[in-house]
Protein backbone atom coordinates (compact mmCIF):
# COMPACT_ATOMS: atom_id res chain seq x y z
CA UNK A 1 -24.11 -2.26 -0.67
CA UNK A 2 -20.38 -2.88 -0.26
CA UNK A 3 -18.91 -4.59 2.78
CA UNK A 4 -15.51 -4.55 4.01
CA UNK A 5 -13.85 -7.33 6.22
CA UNK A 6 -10.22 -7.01 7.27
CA UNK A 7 -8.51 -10.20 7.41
CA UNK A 8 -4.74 -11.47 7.88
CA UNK A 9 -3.48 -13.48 5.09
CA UNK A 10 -2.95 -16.43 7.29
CA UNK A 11 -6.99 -16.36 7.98
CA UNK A 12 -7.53 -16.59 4.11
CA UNK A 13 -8.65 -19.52 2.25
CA UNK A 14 -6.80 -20.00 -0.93
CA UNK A 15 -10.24 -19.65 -2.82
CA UNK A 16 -10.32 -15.80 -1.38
CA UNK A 17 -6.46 -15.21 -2.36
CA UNK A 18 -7.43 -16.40 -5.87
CA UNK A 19 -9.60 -13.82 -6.28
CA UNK A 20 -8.21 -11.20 -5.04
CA UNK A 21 -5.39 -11.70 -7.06
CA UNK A 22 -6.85 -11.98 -10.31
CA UNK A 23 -9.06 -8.72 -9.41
CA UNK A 24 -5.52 -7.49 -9.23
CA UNK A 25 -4.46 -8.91 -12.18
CA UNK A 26 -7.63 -7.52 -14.07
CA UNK A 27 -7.41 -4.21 -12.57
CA UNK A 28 -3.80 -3.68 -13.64
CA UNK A 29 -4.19 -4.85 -16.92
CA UNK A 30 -1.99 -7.90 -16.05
CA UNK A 31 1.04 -5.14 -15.19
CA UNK A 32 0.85 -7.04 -11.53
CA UNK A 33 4.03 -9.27 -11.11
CA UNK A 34 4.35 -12.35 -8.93
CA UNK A 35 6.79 -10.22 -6.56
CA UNK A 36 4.15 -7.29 -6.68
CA UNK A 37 1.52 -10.06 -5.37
CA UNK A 38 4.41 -11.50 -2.62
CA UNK A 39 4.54 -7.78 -1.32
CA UNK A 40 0.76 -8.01 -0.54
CA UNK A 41 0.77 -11.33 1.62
CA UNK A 42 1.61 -11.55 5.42
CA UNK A 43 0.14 -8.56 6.43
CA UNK A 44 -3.98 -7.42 6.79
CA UNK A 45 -6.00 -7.81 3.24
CA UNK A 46 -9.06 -5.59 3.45
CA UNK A 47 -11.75 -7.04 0.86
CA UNK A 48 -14.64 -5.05 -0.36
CA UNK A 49 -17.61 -7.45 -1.32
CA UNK A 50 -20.85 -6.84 -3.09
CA UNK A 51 -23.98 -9.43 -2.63
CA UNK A 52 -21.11 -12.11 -2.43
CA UNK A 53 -18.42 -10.91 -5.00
CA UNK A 54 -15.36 -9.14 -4.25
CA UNK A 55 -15.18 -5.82 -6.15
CA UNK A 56 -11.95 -4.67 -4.39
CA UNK A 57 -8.78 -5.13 -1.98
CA UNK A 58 -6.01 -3.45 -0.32
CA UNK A 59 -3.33 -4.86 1.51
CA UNK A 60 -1.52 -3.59 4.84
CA UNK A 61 2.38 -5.25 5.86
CA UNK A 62 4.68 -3.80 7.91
CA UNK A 63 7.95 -2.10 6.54
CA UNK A 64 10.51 -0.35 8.29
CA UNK A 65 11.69 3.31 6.67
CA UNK A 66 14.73 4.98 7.65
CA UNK A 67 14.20 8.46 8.35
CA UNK A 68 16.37 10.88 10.52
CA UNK A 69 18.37 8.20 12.30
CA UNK A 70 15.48 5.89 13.07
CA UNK A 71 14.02 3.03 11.98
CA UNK A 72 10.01 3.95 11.28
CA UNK A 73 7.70 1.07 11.88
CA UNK A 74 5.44 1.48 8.69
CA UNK A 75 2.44 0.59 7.90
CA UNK A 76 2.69 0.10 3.85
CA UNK A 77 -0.16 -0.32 1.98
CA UNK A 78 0.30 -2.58 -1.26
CA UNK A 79 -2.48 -3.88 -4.02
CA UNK A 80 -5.06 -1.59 -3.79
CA UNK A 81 -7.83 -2.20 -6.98
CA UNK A 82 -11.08 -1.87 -7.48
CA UNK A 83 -13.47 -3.80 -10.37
CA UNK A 84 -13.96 -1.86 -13.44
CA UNK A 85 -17.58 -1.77 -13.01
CA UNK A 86 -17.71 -0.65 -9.31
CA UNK A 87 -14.91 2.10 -9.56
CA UNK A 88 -16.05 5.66 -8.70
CA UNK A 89 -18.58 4.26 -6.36
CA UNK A 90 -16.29 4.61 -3.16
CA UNK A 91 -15.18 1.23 -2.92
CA UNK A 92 -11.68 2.23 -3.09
CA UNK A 93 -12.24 4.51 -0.36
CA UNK A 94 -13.88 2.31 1.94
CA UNK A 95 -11.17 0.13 1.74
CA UNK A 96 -8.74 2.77 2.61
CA UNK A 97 -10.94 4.06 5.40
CA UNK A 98 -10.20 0.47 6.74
CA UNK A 99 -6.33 0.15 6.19
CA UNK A 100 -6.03 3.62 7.18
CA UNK A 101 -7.80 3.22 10.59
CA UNK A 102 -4.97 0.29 11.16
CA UNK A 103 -2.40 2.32 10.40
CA UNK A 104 -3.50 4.99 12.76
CA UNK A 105 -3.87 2.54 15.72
CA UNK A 106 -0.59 0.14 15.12
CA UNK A 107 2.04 2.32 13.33
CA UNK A 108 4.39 5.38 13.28
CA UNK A 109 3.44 6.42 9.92
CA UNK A 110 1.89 4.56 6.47
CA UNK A 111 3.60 4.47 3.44
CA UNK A 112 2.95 3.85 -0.30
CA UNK A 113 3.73 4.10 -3.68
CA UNK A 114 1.43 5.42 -6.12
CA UNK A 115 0.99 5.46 -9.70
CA UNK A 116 0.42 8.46 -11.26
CA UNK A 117 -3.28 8.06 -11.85
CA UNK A 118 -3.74 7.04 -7.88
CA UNK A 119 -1.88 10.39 -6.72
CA UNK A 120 -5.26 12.85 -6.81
CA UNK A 121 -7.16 9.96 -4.98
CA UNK A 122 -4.62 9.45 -1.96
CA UNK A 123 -3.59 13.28 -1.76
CA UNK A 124 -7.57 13.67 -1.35
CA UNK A 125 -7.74 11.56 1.86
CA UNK A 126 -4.60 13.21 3.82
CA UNK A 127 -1.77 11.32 2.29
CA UNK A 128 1.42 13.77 1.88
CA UNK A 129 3.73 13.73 -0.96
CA UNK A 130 7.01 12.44 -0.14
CA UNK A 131 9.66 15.94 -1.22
CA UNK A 132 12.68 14.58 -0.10
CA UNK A 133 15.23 12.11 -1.69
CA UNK A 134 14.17 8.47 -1.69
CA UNK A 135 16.39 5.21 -1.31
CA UNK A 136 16.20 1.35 -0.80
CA UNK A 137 18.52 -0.43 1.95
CA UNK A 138 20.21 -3.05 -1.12
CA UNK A 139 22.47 -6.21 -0.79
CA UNK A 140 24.91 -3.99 -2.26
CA UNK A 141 23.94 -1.12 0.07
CA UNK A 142 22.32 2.23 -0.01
CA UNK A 143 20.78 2.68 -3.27
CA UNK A 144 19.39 6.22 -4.59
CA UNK A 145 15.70 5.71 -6.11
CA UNK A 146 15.64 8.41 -7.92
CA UNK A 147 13.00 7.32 -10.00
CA UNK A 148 9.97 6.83 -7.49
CA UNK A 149 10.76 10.34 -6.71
CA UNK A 150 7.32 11.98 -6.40
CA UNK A 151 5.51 8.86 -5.99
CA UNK A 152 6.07 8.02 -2.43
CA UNK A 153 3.31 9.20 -0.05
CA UNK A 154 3.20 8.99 3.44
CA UNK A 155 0.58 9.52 5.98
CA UNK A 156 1.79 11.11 9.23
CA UNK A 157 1.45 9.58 12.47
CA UNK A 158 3.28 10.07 16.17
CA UNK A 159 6.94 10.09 14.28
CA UNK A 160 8.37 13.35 13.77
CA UNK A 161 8.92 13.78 9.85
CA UNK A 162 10.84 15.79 7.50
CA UNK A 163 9.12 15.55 4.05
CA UNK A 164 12.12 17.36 2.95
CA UNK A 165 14.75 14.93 3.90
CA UNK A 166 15.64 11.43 2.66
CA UNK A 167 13.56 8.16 3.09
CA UNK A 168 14.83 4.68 2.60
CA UNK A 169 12.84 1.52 2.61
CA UNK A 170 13.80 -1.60 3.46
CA UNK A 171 14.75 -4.20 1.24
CA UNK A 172 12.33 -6.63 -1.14
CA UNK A 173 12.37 -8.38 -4.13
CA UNK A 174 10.52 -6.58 -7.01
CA UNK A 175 9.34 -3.18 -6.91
CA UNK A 176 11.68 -1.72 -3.69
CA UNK A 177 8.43 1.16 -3.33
């Protein structure tokens, strides 16, 4: 049996951030970056535990996306992994049940970037391909990210939305989506 607690980073112990970021680590194959674990932190963590171990996380921050004139308060989910030996068990899913019940209550729409392998999963529970054009707010100003093209879902909420028109996130070290 799998449980699922939602906590905010600043209720974690460091033991509890260790883990979760080598499960991330693991998960990815270590192809998870320093700035891709920053990007998780400060927001909710949901953890997925099983008789005492944790078998998977997702992380929920805030981001703001600029769509038709106006600054989207965005729920953006980040880190999302699941132990080899507990995948296709609906661990994953549990923990998106969770993030996705926050962002239904406390945002205008959630956001995400997936990988190519994670597209089936999230188009499965309701997330939308973004269509449109996507960008990142820069130091040096609006940047075209043409490359995360396709990858950017979105899960509708009270803003209007054009999945036709351009998106632009905010600006973060790293990975911008």
């Amino acid at each position: 049996m799998v449980e699922v607690r939602l906590l905010h980073t600043a209720h974690c112990d460091a033991e509890l951030l260790d883990s979760a970021r080598a499960l991330l680590l693991d998960a990815f194959d270590g192809d998870f970056a320093d700035a891709d674990w920053e990007h998780c932190l400060g927001g909710l963590h949901a953890f997925a535990h099983a008789d005492g171990t944790l078998v998977g996380h997702g992380a929920l921050v805030q981001r703001r996306l600029l769509h038709a004139g106006r600054a989207l308060r965005t729920g953006y989910v980040e880190g999302v992994a699941v132990r080899a030996e507990f995948r296709r068990r609906g661990v994953a899913g549990a923990v998106m049940a969770e993030l996705e019940r926050v962002v239904g209550a406390a945002y205008e729409l959630g956001a995400l970037a997936a990988s190519e392998d994670g597209l089936p999963f999230y188009t499965a529970r309701g997330w939308l391909p973004w269509r449109g054009p996507t960008h990142a707010l820069t130091p040096h100003g609006t940047e075209r990210t043409a490359e995360e093209d396709g990858a950017v879902l979105v899960l509708p909420g009270p803003a209007p939305l054009s999945l036709d028109a351009p998106l632009t996130c905010d600006w973060r070290d790293g990975d911008l989506w």
